[in-house]
N, C-alpha and C. Protein backbone atom coordinates (compact mmCIF):
# COMPACT_ATOMS: atom_id res chain seq x y z
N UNK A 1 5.06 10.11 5.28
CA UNK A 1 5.20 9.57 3.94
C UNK A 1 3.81 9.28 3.35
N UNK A 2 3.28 9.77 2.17
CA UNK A 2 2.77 9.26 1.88
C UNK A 2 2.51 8.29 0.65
N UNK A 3 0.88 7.46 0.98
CA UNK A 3 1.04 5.91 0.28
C UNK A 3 0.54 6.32 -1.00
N UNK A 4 1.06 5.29 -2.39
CA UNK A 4 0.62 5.66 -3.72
C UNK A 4 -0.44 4.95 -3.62
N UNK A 5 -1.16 6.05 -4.16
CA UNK A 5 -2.39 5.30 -4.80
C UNK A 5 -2.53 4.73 -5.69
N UNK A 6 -3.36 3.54 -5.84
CA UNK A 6 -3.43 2.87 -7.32
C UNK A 6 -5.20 3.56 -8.19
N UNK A 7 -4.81 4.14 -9.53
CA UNK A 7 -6.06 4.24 -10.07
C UNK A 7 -6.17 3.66 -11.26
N UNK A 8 -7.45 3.11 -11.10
CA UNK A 8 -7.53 2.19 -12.40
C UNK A 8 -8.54 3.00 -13.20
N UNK A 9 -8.22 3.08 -14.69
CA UNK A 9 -8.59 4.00 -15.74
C UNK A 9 -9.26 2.76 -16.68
N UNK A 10 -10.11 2.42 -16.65
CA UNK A 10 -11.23 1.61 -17.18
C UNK A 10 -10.77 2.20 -19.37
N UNK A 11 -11.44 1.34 -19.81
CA UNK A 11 -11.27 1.95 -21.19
C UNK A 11 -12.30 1.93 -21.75
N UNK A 12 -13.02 2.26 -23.07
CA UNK A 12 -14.32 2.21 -23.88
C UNK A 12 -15.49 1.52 -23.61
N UNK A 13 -16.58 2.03 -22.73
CA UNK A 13 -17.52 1.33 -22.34
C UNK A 13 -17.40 0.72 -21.04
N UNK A 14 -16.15 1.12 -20.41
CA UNK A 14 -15.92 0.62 -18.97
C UNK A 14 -15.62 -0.32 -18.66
N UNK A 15 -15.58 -0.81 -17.58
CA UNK A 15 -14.88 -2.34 -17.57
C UNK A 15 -15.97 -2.89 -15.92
N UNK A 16 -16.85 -3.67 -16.83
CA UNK A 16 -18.29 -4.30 -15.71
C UNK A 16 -17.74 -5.29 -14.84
N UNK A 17 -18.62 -6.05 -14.43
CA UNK A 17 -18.44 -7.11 -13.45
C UNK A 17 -18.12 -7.81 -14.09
N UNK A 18 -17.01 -8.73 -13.17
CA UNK A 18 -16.13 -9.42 -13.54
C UNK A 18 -15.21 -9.41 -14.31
N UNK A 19 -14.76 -7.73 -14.25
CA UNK A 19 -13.66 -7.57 -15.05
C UNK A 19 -12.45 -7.41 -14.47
N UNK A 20 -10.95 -7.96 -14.33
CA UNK A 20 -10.24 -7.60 -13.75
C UNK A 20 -10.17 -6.12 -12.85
N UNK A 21 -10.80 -5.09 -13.38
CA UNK A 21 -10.12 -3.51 -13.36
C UNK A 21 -11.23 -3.79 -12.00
N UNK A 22 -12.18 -3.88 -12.18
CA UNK A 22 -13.31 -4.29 -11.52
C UNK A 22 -13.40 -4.78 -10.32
N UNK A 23 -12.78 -5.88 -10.16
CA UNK A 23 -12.31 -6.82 -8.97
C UNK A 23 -11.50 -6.22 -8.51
N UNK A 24 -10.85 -5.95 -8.84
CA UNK A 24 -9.37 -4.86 -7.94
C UNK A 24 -9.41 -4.28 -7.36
N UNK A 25 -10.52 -2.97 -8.00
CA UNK A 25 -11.14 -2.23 -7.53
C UNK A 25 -11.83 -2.48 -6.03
N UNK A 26 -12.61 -3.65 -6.25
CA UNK A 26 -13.45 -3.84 -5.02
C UNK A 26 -12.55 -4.36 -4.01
N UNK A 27 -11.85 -5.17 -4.45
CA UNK A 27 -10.47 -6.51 -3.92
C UNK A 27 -8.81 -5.41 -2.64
N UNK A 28 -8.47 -4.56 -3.25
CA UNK A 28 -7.33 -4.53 -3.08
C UNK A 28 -7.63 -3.25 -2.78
N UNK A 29 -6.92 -2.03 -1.23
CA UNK A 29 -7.06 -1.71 -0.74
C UNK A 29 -6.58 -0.36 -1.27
N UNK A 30 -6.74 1.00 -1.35
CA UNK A 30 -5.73 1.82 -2.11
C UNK A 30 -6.27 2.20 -3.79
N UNK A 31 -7.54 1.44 -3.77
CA UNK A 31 -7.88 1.17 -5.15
C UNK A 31 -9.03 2.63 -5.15
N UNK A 32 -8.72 3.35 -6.30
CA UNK A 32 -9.78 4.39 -6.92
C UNK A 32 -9.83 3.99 -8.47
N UNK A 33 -11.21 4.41 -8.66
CA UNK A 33 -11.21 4.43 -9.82
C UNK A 33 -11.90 5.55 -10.44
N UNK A 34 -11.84 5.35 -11.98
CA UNK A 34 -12.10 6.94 -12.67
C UNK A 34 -13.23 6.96 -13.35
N UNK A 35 -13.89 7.53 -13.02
CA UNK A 35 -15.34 7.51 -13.50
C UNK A 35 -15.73 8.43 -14.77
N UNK A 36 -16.10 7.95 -15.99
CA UNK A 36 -16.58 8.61 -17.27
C UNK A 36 -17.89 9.38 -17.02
N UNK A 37 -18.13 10.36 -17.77
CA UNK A 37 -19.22 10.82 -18.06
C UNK A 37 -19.82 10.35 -19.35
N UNK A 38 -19.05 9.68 -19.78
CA UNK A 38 -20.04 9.31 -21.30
C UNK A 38 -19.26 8.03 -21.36
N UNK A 39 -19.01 7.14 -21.54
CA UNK A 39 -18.56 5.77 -21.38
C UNK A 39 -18.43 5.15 -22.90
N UNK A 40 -19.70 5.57 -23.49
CA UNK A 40 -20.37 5.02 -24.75
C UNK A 40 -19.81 6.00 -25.76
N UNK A 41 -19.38 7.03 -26.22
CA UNK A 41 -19.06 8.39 -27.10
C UNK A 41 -18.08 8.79 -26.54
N UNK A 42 -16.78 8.60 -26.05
CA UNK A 42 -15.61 9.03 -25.52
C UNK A 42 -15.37 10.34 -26.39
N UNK A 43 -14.91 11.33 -25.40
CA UNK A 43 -13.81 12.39 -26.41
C UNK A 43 -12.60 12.56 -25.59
N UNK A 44 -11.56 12.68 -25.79
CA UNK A 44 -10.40 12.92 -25.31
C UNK A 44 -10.76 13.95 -24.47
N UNK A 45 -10.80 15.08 -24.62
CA UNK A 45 -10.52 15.91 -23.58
C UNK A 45 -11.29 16.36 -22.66
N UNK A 46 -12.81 15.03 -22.49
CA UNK A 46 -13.46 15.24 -21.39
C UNK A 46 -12.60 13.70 -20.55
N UNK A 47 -12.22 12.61 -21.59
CA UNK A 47 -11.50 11.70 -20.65
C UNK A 47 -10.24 12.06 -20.15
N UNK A 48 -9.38 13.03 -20.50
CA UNK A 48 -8.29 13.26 -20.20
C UNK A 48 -8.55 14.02 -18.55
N UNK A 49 -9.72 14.92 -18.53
CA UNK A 49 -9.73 16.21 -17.77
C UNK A 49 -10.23 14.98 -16.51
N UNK A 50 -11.17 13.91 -16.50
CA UNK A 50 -11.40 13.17 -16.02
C UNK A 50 -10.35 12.62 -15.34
N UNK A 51 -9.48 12.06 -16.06
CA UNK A 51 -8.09 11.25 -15.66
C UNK A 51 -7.50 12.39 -13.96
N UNK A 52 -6.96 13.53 -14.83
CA UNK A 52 -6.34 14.46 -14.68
C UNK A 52 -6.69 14.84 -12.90
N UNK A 53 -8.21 15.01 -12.84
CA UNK A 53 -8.89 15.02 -11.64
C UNK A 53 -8.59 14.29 -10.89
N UNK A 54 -8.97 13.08 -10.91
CA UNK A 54 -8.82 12.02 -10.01
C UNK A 54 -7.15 11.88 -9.97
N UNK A 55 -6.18 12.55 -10.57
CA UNK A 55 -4.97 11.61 -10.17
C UNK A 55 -4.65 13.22 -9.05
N UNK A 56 -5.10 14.54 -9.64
CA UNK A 56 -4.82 15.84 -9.09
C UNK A 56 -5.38 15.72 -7.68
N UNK A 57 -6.85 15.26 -7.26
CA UNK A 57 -7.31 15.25 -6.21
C UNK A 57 -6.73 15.24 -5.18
N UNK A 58 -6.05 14.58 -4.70
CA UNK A 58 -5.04 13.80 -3.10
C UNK A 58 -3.73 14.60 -3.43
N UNK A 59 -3.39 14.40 -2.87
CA UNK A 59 -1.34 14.77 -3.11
C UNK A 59 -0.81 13.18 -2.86
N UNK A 60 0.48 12.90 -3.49
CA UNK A 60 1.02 12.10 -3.52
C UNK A 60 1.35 11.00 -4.73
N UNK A 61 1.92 10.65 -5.33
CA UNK A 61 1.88 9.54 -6.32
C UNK A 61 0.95 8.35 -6.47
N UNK A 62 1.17 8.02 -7.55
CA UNK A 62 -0.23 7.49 -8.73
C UNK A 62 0.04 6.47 -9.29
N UNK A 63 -0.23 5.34 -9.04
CA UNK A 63 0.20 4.04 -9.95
C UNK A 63 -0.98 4.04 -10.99
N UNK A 64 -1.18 4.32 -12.24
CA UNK A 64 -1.91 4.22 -13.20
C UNK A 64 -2.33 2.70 -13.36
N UNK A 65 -3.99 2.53 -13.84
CA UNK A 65 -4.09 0.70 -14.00
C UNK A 65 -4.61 1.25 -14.86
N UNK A 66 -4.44 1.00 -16.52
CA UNK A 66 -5.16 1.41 -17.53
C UNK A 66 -5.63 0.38 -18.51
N UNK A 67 -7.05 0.58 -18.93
CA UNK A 67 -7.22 -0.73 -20.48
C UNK A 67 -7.48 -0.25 -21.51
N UNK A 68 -7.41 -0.96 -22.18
CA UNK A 68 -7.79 -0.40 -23.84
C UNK A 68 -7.68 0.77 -23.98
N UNK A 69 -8.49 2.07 -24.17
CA UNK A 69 -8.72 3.26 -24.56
C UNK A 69 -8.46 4.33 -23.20
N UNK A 70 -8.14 3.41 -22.28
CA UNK A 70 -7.70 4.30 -21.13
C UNK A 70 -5.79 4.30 -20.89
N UNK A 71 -5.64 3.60 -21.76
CA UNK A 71 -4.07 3.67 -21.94
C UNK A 71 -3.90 4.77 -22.64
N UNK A 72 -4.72 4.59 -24.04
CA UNK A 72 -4.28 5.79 -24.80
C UNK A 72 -4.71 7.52 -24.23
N UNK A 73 -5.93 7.00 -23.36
CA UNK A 73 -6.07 8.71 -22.88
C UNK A 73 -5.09 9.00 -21.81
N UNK A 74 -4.19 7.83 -20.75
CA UNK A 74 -3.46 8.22 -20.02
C UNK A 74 -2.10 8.86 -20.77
N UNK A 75 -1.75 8.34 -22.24
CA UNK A 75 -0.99 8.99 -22.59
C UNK A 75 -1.08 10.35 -23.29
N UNK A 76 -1.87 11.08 -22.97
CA UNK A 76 -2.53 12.14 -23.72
C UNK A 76 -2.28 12.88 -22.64
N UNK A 77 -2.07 12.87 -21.07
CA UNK A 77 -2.57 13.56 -20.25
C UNK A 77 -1.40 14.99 -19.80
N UNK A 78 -1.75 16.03 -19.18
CA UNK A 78 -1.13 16.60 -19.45
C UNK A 78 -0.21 16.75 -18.27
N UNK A 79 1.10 17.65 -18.30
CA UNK A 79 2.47 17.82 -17.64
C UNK A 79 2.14 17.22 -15.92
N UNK A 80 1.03 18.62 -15.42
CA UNK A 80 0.65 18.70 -13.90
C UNK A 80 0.37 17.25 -13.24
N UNK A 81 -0.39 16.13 -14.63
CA UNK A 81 -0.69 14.79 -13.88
C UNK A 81 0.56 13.83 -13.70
N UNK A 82 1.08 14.28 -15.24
CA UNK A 82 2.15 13.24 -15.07
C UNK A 82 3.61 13.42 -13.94
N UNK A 83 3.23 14.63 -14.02
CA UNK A 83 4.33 14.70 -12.66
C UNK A 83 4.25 13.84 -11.33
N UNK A 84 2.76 13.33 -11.27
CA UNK A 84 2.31 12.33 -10.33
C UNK A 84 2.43 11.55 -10.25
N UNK A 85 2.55 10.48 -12.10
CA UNK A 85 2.26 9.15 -11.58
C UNK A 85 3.68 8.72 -11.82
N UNK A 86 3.80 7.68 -10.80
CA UNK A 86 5.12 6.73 -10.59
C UNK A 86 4.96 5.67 -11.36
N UNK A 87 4.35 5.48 -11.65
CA UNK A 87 4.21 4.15 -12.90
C UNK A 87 2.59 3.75 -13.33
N UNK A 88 2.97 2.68 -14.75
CA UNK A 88 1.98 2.41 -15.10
C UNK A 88 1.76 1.52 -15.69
N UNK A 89 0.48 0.45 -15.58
CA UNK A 89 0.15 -0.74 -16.55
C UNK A 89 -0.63 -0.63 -17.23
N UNK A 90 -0.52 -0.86 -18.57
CA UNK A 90 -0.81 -0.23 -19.43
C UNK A 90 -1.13 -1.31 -20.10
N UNK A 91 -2.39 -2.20 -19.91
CA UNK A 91 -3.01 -3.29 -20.56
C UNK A 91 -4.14 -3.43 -22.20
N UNK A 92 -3.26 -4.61 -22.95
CA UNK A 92 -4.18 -4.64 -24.07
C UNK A 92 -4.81 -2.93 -24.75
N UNK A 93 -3.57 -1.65 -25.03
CA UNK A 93 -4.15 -0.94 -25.71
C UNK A 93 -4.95 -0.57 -26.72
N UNK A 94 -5.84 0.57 -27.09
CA UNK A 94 -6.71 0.42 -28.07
C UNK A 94 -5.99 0.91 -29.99
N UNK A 95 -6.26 1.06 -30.65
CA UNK A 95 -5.68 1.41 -32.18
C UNK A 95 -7.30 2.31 -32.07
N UNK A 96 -7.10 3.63 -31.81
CA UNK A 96 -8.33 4.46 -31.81
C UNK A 96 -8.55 4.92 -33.70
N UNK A 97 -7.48 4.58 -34.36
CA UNK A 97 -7.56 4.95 -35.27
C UNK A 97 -8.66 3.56 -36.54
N UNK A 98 -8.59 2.87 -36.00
CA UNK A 98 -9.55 1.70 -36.46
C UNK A 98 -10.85 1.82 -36.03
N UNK A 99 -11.54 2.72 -35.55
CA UNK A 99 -12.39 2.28 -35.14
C UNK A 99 -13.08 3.95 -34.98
N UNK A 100 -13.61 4.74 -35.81
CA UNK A 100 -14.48 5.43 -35.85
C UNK A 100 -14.70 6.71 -34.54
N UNK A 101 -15.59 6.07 -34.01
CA UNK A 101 -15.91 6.63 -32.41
C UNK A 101 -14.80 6.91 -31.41
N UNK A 102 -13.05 5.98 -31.89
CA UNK A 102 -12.61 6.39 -31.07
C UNK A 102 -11.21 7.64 -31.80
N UNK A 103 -12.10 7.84 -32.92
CA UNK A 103 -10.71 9.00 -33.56
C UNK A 103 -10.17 10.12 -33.05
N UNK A 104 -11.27 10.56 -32.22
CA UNK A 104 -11.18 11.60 -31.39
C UNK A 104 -9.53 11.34 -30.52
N UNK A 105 -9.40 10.26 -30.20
CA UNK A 105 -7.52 9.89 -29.22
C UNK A 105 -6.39 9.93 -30.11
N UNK A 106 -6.89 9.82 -31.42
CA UNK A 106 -5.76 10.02 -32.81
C UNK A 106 -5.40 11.40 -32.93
N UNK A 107 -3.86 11.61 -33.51
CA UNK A 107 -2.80 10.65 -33.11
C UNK A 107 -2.61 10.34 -31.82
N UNK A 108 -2.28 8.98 -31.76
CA UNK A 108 -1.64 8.40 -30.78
C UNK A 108 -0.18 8.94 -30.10
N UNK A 109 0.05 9.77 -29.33
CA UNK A 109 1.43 10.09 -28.55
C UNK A 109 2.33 9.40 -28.63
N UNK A 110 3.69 9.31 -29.11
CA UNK A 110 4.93 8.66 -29.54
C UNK A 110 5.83 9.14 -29.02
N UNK A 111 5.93 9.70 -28.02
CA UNK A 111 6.49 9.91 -26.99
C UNK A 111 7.13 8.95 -25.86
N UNK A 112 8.45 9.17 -25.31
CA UNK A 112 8.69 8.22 -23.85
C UNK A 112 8.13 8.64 -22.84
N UNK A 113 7.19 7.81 -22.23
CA UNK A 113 6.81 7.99 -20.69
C UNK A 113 7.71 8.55 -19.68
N UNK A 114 7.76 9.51 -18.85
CA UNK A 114 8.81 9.66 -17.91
C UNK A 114 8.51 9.16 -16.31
N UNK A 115 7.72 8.13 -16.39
CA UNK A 115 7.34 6.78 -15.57
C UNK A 115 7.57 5.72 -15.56
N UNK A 116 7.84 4.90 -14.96
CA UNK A 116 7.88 3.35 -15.61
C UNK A 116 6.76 3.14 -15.58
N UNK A 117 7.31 1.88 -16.87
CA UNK A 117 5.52 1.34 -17.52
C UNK A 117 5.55 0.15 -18.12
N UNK A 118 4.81 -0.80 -17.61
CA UNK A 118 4.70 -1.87 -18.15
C UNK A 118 3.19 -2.55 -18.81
N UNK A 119 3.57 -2.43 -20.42
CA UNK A 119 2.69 -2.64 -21.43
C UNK A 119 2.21 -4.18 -21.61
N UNK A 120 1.01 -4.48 -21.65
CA UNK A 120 0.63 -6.00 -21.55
C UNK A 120 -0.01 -6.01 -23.18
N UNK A 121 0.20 -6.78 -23.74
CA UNK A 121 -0.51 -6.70 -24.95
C UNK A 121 -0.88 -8.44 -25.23
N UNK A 122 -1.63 -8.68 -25.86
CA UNK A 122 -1.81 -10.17 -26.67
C UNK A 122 -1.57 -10.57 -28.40
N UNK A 123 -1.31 -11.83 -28.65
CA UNK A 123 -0.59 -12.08 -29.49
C UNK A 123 -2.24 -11.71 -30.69
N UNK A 124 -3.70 -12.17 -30.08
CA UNK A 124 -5.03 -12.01 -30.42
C UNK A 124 -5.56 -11.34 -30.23
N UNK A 125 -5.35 -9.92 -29.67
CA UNK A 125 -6.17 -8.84 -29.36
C UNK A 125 -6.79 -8.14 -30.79
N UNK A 126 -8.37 -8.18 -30.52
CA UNK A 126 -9.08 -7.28 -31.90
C UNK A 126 -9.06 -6.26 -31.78
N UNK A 127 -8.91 -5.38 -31.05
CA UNK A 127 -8.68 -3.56 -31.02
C UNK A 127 -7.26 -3.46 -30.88
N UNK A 128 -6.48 -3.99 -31.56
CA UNK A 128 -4.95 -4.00 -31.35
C UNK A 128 -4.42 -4.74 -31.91
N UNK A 129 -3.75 -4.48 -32.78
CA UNK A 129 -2.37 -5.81 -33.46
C UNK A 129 -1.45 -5.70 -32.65
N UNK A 130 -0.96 -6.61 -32.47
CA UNK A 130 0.12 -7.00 -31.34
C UNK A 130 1.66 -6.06 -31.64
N UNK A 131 2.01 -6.11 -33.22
CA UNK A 131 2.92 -5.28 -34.18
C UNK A 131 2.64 -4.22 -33.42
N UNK A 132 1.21 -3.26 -33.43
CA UNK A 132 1.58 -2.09 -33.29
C UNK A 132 1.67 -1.60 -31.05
N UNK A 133 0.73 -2.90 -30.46
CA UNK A 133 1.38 -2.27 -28.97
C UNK A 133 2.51 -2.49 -29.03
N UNK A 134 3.49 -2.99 -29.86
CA UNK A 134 5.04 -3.44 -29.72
C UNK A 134 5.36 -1.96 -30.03
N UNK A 135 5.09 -1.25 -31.00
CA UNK A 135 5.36 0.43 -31.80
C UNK A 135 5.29 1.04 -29.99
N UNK A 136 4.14 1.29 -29.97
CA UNK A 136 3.55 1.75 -28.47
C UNK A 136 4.78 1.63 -27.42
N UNK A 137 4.83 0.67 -27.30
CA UNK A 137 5.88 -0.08 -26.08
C UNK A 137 7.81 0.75 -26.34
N UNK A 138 7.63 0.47 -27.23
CA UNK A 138 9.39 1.13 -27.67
C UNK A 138 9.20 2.64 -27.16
N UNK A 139 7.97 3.03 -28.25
CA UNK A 139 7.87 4.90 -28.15
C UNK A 139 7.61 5.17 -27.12
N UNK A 140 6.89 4.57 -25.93
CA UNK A 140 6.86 5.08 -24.79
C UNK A 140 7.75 4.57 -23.95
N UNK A 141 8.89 3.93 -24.07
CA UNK A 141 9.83 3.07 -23.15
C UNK A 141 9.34 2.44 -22.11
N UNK A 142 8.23 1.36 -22.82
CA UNK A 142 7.61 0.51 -21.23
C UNK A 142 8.18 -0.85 -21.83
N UNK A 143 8.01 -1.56 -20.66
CA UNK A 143 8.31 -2.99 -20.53
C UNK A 143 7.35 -3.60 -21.53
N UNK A 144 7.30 -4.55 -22.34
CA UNK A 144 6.38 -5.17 -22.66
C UNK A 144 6.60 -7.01 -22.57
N UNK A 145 4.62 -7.13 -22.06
CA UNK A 145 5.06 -8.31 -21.66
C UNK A 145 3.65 -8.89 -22.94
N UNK A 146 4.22 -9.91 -23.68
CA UNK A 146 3.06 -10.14 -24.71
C UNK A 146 2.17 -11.74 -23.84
N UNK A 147 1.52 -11.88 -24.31
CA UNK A 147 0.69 -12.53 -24.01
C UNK A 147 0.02 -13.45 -25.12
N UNK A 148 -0.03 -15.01 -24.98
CA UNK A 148 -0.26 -15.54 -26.19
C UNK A 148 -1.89 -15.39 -26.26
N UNK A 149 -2.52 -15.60 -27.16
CA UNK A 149 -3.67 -15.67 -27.60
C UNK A 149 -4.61 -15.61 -26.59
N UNK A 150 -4.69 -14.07 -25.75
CA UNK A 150 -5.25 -13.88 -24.60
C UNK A 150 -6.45 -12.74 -24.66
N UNK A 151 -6.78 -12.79 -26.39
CA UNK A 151 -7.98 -11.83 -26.46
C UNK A 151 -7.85 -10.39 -26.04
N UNK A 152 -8.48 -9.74 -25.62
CA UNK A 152 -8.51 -8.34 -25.21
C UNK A 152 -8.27 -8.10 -23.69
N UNK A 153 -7.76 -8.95 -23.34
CA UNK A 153 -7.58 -9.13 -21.68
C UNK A 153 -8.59 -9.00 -21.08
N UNK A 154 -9.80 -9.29 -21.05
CA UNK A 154 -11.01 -8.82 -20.65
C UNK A 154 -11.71 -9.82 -20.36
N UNK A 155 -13.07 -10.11 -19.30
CA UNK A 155 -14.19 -11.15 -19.19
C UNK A 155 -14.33 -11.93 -20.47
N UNK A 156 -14.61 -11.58 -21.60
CA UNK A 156 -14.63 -12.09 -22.46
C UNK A 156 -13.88 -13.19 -23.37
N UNK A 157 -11.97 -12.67 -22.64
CA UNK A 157 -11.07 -13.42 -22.83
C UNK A 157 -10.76 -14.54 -21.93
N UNK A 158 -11.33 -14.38 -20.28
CA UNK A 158 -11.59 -15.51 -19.53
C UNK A 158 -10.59 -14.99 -18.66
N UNK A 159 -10.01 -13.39 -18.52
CA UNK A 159 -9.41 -12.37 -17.23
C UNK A 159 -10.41 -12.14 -16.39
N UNK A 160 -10.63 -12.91 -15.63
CA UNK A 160 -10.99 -12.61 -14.40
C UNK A 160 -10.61 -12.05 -13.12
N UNK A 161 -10.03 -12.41 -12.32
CA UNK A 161 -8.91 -11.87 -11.61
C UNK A 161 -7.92 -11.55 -11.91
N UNK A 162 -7.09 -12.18 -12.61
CA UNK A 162 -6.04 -12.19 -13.28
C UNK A 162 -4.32 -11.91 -12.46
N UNK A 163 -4.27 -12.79 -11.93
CA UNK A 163 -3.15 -12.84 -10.99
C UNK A 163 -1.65 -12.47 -11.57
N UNK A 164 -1.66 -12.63 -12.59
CA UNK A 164 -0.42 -12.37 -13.58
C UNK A 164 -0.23 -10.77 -13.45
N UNK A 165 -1.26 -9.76 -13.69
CA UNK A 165 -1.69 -8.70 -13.55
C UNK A 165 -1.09 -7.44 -12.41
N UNK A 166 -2.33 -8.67 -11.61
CA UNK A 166 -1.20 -8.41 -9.93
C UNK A 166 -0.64 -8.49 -9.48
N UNK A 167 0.69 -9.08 -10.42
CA UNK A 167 1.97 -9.12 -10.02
C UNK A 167 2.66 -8.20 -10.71
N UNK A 168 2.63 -7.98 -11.95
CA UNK A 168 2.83 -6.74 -12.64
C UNK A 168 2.20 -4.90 -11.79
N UNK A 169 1.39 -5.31 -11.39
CA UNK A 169 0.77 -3.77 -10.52
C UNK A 169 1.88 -3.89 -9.34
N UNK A 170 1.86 -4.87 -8.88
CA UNK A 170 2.80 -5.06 -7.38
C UNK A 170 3.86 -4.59 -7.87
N UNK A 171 5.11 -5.06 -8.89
CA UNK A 171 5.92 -4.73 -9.70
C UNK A 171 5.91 -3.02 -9.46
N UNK A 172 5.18 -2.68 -9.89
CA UNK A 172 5.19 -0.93 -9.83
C UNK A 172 4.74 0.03 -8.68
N UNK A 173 4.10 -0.97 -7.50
CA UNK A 173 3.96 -0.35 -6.52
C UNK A 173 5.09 -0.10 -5.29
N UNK A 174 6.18 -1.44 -5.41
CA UNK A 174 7.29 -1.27 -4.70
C UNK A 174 6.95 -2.21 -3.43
N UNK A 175 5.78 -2.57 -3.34
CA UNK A 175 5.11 -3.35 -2.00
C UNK A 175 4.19 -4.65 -2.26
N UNK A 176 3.70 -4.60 -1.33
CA UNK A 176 2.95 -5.83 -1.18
C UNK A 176 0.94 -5.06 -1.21
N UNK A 177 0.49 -5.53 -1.77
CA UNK A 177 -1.40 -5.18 -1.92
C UNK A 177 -1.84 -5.56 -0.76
N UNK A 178 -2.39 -4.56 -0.02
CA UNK A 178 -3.29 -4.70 0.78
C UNK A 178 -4.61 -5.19 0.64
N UNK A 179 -5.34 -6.11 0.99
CA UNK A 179 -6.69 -6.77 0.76
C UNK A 179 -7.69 -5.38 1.08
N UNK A 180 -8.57 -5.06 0.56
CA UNK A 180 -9.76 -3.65 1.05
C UNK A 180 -10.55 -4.31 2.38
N UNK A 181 -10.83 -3.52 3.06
CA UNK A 181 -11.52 -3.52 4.58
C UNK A 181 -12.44 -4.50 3.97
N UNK A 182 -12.98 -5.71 4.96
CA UNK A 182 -13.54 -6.45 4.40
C UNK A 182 -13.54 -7.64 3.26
N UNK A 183 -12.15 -7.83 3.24
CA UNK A 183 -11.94 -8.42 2.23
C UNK A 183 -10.77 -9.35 2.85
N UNK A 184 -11.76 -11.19 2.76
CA UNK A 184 -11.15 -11.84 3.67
C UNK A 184 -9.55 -12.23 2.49
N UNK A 185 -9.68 -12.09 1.95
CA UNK A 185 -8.52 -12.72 1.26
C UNK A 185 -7.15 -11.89 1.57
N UNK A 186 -6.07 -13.18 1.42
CA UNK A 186 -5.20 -12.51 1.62
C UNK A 186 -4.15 -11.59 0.71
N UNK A 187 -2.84 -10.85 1.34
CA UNK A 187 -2.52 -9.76 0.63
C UNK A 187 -1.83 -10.42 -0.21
N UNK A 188 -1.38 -9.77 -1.75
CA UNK A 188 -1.01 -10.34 -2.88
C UNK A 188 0.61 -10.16 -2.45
């Protein structure tokens, strides 16, 4: 049998220290993450082909961890990946259409996921009105869980670890998180 992997898909400019995606990464065992070539100037279809790689690499299923602008490129991605992933969290998405640099992800896919997916959004998010991850959430048939005045889910918003999170990832993994080699803490 084999184990799903969890990959976390960072969004616009990446997600640094002390960012949830971040900690996880280092924290919890099973954890890959997806590495940009341009971080700063995104285009869809070098982040998509990116995505696409890392979920194609291994054989076996894919728990997606996505933020902002990595939600919207996970929904962009094409047939061969999604046949992979078994689910997805799909945190604080971006509105690429507000914002210049990220038009290149417009339109946004309005499509149902054929994964489960659970959408985190905030009632205060600035790259996102809450109205439209609710649009998001229906058209792709994910769970949505709103969040009161929790900023962009990010360091900035005061997500640090974010344990709420990791119960939602657990949610879609079917199991219990393994702590990463070295990592005295215990499993979630």
């Amino acid at each position: 049998m084999t184990q799903t992997r969890i990959l976390i898909v960072p969004g616009w400019r990446n997600s640094g220290p002390g960012h949830w995606q971040t900690l996880w990464s280092e924290s919890v065992a099973g954890v890959e993450r997806v590495d940009q070539d341009d971080w700063a100037t995104p285009t869809r279809a070098a982040w998509v082909a990116s995505i696409t790689r890392a979920i194609l690499a291994r054989p076996g299923p894919v728990v997606v961890v996505a933020h902002s602008l990595g939600c919207i490129a996970t929904t962009h991605l094409p047939p061969e990946a999604v046949e992979r992933i078994q689910g997805a969290l799909l945190v604080a998405p971006a509105d690429p259409e507000r914002r210049a640099i990220l038009n290149d992800f417009a339109p946004v896919p309005y499509a149902r996921l054929p994964y489960r997916s659970v959408l985190v959004a905030s009632s205060n998010d600035p790259y996102c009105p809450v109205r439209l991850a609710g649009a998001y959430a229906r058209a792709w048939g994910s769970e949505m869980v709103r969040l009161q005045d929790a900023g962009h889910i990010n360091v900035a918003s005061g997500h640090g670890d974010w344990p709420l999170g990791l119960a939602l990832l657990q949610s879609l993994t079917g199991g219990l998180l393994q702590p990463a080699v070295g990592d005295v803490a215990s499993a979630v």
